[in-house]
Every structure is written in structure tokens, then in C-alpha cells.
C-alpha atoms as a PDB file:
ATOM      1  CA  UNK A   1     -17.213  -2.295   3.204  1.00  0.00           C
ATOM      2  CA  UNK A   2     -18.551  -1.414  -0.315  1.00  0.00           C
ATOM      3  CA  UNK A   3     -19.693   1.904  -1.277  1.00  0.00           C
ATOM      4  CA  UNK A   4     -22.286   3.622  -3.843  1.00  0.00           C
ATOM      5  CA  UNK A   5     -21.199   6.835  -4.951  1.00  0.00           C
ATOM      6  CA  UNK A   6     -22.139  10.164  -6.925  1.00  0.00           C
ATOM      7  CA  UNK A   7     -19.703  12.198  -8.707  1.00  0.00           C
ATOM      8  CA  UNK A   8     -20.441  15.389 -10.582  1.00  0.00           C
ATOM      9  CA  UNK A   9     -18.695  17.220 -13.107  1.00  0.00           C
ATOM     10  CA  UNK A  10     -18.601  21.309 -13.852  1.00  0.00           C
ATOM     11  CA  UNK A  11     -21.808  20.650 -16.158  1.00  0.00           C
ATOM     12  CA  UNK A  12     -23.604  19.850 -14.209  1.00  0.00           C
ATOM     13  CA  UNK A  13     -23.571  15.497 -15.089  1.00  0.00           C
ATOM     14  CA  UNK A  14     -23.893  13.169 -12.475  1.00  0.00           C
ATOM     15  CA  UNK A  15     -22.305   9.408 -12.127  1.00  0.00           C
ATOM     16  CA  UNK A  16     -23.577   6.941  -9.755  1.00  0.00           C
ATOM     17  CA  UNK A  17     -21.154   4.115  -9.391  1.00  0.00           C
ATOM     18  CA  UNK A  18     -20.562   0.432  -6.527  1.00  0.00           C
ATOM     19  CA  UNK A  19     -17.180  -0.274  -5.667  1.00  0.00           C
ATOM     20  CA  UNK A  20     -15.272  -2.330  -2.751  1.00  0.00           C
ATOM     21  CA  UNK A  21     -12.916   0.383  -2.620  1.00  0.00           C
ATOM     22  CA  UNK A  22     -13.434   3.469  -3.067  1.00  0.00           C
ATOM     23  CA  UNK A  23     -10.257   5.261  -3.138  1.00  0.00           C
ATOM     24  CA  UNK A  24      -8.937   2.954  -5.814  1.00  0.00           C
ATOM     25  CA  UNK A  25     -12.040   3.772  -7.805  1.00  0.00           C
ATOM     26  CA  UNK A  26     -11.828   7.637  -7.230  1.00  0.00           C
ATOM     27  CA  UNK A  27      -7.841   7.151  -8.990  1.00  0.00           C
ATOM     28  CA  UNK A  28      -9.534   5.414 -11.779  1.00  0.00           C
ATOM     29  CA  UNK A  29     -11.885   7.491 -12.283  1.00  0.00           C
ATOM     30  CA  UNK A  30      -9.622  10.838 -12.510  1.00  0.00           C
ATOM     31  CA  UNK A  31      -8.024   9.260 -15.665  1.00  0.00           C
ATOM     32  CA  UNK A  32     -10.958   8.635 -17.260  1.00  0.00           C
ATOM     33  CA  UNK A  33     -13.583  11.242 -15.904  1.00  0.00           C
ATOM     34  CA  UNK A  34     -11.121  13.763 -14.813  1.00  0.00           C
ATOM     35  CA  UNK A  35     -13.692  16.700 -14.498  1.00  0.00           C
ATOM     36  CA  UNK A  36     -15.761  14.869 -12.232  1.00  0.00           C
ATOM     37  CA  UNK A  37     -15.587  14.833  -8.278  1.00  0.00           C
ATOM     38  CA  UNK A  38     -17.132  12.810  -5.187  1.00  0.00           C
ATOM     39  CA  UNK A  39     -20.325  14.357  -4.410  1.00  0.00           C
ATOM     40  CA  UNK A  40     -21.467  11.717  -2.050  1.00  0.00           C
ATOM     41  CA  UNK A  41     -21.257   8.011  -0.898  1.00  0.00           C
ATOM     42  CA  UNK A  42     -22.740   5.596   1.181  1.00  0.00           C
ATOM     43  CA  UNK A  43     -21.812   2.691   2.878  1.00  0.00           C
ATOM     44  CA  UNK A  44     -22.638  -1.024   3.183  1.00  0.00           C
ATOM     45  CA  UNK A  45     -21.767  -4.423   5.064  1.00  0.00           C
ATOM     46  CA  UNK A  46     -22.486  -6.762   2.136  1.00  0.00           C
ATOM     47  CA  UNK A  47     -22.235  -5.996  -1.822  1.00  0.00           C
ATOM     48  CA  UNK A  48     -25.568  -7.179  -2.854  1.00  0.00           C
ATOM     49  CA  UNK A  49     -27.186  -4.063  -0.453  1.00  0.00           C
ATOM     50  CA  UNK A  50     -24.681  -1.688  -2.537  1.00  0.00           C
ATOM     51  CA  UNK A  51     -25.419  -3.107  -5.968  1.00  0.00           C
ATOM     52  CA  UNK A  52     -29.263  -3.168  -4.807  1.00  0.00           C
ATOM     53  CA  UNK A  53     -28.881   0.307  -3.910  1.00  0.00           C
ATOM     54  CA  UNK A  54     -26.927   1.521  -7.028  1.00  0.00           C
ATOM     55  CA  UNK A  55     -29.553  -0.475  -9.437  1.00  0.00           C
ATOM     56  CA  UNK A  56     -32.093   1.461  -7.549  1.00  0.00           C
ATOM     57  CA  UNK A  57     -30.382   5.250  -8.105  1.00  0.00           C
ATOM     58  CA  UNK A  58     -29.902   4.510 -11.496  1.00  0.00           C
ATOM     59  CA  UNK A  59     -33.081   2.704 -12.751  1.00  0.00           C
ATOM     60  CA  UNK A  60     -35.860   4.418 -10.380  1.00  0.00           C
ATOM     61  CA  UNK A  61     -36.420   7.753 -10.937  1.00  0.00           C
ATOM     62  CA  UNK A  62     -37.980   8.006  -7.225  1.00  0.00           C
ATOM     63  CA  UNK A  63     -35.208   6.922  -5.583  1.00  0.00           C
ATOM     64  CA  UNK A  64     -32.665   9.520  -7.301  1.00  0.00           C
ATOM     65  CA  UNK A  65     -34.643  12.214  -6.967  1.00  0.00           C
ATOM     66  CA  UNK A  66     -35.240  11.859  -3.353  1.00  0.00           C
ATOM     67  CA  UNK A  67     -31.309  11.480  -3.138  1.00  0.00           C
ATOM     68  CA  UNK A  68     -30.683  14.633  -4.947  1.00  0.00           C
ATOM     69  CA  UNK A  69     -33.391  16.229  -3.000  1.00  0.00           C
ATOM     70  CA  UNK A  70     -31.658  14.849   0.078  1.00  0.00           C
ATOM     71  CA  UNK A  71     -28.277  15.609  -0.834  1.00  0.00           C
ATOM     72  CA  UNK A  72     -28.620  19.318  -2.981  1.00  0.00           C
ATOM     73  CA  UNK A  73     -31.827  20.694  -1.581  1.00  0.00           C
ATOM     74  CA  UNK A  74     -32.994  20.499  -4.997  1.00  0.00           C
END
């Protein structure tokens, strides 16, 4: 499975990362974002659906916003 994930720090700063594994990630990313936690993830059967998905949260405005709509009731 490969996941696309949010994290979010204190500040209010968001992430959006791809990964195959996503507790392995989540340990890397403590050392080097330690402020910032999962906020949410998704799931997919083949990478290029993740990395299309991840390209599409963090180039199209559209499609984050409807996430964070989705996701914070913002």
C-alpha cells in the first residue's frame, strides 16, 4: 500500500507528503519535523495514484482546499 499524508505542526503549517510506508516515514519525520503530527492519510493500491494524488494536494489549490474543507470543517 502507499499512502499520502498531512501533518501539522502547533502553528498552524501543514506538510503533505507519499510514502510506501508510513510508519517508517512518521520516525523520520519526528527527527526532522519534530513539532509536526499525522493529521490525515489516505491510501492506495499502486504508487503512481499516491504520487498523482500528492502532486494534486500540493500544486492545485482546488484540490487542497476541498481536503481541508473535508478534513477541518474549514
Amino acid at each position: 500500500m502507499h499512502q499520502v499524508y498531512v501533518l501539522r505542526n502547533t502553528a498552524g503549517e501543514y506538510y503533505i507528503g507519499y510514502t510506501n510506508d508510513i510508519e517508517r516515514r512518521l520516525k523520520e519525520h519526528a527527527k526532522t519535523r519534530p513539532n509536526f503530527n499525522l493529521l490525515y492519510y489516505e491510501s492506495y493500491q499502486n504508487s503512481s495514484a499516491a504520487r498523482n494524488r500528492e502532486q494534486k494536494l500540493k500544486y492545485y489549490g482546488s484540490a487542497w482546499r476541498g481536503l481541508k474543507k473535508r478534513i477541518l470543517g474549514a
